[in-house]
PDB file of N, CA and C in Angstrom:
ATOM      1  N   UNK A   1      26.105 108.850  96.960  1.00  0.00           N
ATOM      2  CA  UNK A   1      24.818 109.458  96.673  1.00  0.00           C
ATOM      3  C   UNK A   1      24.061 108.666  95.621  1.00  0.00           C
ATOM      4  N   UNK A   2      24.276 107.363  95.316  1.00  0.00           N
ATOM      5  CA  UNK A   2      23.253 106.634  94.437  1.00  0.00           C
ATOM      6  C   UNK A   2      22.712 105.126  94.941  1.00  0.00           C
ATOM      7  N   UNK A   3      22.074 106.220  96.040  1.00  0.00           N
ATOM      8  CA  UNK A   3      21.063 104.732  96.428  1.00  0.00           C
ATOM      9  C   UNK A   3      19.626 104.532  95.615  1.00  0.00           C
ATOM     10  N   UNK A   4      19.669 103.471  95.403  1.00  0.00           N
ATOM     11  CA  UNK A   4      18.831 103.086  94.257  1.00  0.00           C
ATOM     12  C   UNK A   4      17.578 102.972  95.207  1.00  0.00           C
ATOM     13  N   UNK A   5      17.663 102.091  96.209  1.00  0.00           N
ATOM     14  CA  UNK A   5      16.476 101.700  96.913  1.00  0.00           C
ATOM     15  C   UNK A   5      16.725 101.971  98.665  1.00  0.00           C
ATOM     16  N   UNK A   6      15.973 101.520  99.153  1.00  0.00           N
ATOM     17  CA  UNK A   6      16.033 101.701 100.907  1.00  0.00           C
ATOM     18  C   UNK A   6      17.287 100.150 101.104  1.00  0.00           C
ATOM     19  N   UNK A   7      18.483 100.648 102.436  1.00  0.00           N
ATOM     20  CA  UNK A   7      19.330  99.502 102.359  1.00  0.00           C
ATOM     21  C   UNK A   7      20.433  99.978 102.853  1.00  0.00           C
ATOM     22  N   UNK A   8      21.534  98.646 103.162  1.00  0.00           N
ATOM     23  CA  UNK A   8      22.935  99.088 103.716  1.00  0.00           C
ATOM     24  C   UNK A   8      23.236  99.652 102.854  1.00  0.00           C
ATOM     25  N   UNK A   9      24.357 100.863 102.515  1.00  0.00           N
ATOM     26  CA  UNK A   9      25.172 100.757 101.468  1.00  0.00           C
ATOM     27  C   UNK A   9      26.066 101.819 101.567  1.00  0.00           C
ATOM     28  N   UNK A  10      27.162 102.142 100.899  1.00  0.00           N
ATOM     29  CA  UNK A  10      27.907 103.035 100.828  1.00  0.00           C
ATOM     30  C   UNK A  10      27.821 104.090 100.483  1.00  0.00           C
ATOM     31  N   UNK A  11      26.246 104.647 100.333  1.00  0.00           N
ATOM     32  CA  UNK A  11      25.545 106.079  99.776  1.00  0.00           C
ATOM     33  C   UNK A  11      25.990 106.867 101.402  1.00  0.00           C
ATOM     34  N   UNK A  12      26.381 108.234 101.161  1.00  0.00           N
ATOM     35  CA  UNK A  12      26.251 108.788 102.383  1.00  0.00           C
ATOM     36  C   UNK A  12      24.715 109.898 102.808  1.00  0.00           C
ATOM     37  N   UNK A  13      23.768 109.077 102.002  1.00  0.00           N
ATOM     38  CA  UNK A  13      22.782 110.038 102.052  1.00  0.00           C
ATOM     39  C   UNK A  13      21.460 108.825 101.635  1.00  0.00           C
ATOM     40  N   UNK A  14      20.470 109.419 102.348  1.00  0.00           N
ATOM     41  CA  UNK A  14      19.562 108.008 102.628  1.00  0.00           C
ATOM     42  C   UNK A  14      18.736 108.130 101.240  1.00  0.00           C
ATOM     43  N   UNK A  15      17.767 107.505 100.649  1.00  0.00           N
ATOM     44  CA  UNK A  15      17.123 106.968 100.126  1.00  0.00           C
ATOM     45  C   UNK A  15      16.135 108.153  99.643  1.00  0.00           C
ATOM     46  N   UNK A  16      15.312 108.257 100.749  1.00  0.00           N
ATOM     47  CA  UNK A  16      14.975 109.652 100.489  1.00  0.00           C
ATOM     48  C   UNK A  16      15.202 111.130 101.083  1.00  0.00           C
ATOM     49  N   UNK A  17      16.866 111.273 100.585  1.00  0.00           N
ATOM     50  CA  UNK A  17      17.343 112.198 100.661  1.00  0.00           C
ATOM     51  C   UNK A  17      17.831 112.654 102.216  1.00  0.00           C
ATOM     52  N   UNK A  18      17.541 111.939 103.197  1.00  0.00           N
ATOM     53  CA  UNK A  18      18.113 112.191 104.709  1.00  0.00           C
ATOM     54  C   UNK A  18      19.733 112.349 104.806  1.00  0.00           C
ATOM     55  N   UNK A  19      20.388 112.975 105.208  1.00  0.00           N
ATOM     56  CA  UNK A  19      21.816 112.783 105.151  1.00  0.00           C
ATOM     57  C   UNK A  19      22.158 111.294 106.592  1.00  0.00           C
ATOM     58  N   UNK A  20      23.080 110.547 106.384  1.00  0.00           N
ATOM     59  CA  UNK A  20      23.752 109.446 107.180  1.00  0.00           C
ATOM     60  C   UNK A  20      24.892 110.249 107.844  1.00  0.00           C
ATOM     61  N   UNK A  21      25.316 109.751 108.733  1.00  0.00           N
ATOM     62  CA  UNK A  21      26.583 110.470 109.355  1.00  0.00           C
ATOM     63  C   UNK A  21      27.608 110.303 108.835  1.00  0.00           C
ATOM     64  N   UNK A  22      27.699 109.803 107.876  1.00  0.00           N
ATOM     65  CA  UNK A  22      29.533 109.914 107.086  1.00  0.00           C
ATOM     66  C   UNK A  22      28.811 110.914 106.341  1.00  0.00           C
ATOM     67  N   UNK A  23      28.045 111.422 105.735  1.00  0.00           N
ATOM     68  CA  UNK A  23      27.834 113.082 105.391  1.00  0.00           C
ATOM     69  C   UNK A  23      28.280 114.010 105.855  1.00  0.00           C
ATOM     70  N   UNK A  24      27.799 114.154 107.216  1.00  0.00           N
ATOM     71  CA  UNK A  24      28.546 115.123 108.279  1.00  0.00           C
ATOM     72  C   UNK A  24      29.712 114.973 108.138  1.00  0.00           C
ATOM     73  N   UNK A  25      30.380 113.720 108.547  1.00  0.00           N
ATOM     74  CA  UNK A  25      31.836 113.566 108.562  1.00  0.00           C
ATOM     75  C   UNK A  25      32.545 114.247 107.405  1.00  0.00           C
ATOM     76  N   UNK A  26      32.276 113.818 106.525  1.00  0.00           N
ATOM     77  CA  UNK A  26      32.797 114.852 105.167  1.00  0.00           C
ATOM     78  C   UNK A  26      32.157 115.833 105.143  1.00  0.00           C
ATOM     79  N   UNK A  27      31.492 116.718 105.396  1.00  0.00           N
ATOM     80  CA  UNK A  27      31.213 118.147 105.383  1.00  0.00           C
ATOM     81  C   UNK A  27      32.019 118.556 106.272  1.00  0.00           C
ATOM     82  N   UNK A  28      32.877 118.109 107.758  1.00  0.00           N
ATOM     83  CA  UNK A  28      33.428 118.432 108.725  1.00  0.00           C
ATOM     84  C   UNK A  28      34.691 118.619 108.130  1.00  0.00           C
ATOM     85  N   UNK A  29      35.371 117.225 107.546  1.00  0.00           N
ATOM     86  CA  UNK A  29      36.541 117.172 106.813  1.00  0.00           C
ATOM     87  C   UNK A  29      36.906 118.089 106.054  1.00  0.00           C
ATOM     88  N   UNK A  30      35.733 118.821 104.685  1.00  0.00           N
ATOM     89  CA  UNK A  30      36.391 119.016 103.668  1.00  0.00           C
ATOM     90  C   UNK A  30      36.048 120.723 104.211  1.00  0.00           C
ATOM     91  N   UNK A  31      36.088 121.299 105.633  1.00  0.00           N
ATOM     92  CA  UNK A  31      35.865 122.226 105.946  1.00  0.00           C
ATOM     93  C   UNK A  31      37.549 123.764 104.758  1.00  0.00           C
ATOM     94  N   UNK A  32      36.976 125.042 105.286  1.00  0.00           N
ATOM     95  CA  UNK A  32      38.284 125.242 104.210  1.00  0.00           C
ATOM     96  C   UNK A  32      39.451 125.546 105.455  1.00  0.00           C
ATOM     97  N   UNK A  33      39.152 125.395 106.776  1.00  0.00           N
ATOM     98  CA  UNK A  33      40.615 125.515 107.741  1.00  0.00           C
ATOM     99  C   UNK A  33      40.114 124.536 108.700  1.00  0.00           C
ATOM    100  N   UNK A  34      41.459 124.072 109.079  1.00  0.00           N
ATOM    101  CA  UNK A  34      41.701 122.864 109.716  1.00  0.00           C
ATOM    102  C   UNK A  34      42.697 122.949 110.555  1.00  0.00           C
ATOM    103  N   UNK A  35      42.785 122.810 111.546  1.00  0.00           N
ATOM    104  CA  UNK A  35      43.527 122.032 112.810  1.00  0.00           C
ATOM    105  C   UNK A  35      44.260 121.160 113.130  1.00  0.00           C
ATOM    106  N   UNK A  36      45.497 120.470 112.958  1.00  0.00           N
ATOM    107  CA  UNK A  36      45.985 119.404 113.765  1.00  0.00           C
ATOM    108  C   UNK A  36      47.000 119.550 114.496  1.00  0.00           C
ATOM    109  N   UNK A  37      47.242 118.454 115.346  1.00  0.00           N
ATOM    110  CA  UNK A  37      48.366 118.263 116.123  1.00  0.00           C
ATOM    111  C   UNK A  37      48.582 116.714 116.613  1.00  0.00           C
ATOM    112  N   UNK A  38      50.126 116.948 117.123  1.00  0.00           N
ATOM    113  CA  UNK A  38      50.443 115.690 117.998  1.00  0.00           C
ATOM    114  C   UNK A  38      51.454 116.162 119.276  1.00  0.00           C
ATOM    115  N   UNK A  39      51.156 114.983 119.481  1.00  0.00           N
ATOM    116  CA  UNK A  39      52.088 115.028 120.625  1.00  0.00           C
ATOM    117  C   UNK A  39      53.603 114.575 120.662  1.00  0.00           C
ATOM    118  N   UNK A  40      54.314 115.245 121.125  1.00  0.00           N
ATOM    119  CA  UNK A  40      55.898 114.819 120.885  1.00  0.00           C
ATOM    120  C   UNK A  40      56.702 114.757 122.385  1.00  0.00           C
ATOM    121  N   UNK A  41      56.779 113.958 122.979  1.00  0.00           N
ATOM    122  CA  UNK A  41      57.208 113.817 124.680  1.00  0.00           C
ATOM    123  C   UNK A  41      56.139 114.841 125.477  1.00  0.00           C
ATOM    124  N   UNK A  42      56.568 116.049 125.955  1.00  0.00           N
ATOM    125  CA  UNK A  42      55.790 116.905 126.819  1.00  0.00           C
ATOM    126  C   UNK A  42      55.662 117.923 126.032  1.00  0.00           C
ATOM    127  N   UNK A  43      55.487 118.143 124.523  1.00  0.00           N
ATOM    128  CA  UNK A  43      55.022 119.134 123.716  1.00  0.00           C
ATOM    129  C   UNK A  43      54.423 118.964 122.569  1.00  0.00           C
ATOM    130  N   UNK A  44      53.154 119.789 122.404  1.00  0.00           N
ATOM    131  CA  UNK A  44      52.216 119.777 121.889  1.00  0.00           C
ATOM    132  C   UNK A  44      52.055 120.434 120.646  1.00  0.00           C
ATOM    133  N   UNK A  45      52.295 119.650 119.049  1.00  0.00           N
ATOM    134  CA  UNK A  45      52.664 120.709 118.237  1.00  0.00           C
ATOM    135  C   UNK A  45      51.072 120.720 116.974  1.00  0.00           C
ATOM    136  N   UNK A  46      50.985 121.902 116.472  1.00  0.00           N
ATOM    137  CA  UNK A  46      49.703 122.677 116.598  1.00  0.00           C
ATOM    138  C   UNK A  46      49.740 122.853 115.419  1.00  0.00           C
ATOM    139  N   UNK A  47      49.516 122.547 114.291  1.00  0.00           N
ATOM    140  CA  UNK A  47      49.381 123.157 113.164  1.00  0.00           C
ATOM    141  C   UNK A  47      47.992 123.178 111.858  1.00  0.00           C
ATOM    142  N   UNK A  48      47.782 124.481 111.730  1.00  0.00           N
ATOM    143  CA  UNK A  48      46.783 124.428 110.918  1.00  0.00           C
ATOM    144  C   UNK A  48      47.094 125.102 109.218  1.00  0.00           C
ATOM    145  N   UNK A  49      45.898 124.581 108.841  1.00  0.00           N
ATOM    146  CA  UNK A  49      46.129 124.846 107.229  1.00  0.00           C
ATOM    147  C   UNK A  49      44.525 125.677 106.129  1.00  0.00           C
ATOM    148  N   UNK A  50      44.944 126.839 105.450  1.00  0.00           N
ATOM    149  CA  UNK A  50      43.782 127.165 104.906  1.00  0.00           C
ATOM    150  C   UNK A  50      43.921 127.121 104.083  1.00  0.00           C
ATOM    151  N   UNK A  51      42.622 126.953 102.993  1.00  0.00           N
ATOM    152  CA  UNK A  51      42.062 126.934 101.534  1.00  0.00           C
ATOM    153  C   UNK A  51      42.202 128.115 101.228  1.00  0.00           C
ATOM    154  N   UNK A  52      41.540 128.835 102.020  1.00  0.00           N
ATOM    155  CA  UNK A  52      40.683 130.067 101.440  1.00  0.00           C
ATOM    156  C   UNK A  52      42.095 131.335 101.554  1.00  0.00           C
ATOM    157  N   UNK A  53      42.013 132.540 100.497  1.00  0.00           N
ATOM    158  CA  UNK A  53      42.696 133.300  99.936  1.00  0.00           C
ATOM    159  C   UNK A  53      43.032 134.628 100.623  1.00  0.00           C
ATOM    160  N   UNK A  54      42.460 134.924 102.530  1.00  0.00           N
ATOM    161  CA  UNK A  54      42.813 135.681 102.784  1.00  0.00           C
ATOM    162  C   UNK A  54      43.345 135.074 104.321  1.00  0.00           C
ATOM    163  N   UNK A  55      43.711 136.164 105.346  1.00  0.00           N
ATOM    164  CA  UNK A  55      44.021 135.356 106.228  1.00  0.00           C
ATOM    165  C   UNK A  55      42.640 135.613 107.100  1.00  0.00           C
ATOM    166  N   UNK A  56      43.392 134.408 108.275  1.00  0.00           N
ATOM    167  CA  UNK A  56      42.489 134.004 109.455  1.00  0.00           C
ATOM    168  C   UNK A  56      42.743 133.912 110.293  1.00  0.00           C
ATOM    169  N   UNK A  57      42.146 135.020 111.327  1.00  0.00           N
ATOM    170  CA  UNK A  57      42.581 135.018 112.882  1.00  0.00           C
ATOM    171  C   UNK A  57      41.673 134.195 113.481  1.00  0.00           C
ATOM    172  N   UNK A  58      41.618 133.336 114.773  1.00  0.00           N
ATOM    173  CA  UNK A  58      41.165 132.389 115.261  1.00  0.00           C
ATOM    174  C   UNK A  58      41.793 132.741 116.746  1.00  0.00           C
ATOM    175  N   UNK A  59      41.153 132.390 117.683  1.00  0.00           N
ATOM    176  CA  UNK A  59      41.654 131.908 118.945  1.00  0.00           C
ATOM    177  C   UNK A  59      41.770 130.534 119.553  1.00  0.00           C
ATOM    178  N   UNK A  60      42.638 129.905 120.445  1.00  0.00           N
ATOM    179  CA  UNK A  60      42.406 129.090 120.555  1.00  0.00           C
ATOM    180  C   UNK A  60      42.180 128.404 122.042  1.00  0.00           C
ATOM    181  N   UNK A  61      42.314 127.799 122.720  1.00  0.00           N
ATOM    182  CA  UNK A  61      41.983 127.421 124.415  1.00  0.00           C
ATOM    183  C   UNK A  61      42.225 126.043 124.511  1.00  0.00           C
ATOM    184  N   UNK A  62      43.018 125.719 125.498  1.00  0.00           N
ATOM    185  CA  UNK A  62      43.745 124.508 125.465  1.00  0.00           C
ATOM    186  C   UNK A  62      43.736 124.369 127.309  1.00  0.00           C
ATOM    187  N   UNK A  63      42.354 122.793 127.520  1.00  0.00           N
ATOM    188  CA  UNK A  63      42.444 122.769 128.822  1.00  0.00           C
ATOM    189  C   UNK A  63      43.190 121.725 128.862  1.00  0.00           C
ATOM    190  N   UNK A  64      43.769 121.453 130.056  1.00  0.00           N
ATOM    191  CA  UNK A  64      44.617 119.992 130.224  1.00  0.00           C
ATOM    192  C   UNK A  64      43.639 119.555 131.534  1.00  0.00           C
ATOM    193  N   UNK A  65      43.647 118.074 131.542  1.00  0.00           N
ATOM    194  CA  UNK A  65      42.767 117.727 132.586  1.00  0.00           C
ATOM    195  C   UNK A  65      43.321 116.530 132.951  1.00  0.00           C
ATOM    196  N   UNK A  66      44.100 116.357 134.307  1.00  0.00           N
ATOM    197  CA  UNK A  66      44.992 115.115 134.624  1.00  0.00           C
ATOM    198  C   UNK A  66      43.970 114.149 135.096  1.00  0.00           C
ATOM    199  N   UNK A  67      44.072 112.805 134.446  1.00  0.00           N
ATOM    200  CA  UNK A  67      43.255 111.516 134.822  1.00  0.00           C
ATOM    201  C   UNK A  67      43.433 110.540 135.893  1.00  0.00           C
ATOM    202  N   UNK A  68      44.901 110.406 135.893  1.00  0.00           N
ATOM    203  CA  UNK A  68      45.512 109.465 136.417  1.00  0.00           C
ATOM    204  C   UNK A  68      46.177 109.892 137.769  1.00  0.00           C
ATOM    205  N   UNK A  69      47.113 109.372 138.404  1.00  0.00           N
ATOM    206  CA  UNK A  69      47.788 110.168 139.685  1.00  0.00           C
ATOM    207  C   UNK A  69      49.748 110.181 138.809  1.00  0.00           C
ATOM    208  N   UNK A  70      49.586 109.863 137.541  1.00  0.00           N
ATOM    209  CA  UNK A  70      50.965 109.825 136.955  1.00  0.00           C
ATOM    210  C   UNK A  70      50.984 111.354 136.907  1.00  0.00           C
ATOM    211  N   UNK A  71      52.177 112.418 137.046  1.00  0.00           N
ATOM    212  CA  UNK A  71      52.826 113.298 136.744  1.00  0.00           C
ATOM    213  C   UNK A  71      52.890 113.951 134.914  1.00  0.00           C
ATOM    214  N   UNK A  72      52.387 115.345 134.957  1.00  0.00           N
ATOM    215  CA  UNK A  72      51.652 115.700 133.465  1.00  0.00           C
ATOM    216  C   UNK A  72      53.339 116.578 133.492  1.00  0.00           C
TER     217      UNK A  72
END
């Protein structure tokens, strides 16, 4: 956030005040619950994590969509 003038730079927020997309990106990131997973052979492991001090129900939906003619 200290762009001095109009220019490349490592500010994530423009010059006059426009946000750049690594803004978003860190507003996305430093959300307070989060999501991840990987993959481990043919299972899919799911884990999320919260900031915030009470709980959180969420749903979730998981499409699979085969690309190839290889066996899922």
């Amino acid at each position: 956030m200290n762009d001095i003038w109009q220019g490349p730079s490592w500010s994530s927020i423009e010059y006059g005040g426009r946000w750049k997309p690594l803004h978003y990106v860190i507003k996305r990131v430093y959300q307070p619950v989060a999501l991840s997973w990987y993959e481990s052979g043919n299972v899919l492991n799911l884990f999320s994590a919260s900031d915030l001090l009470h709980d959180v129900s969420a749903e979730l939906s998981i499409f699979v969509i085969k690309l190839d003619n290889e066996g899922i």
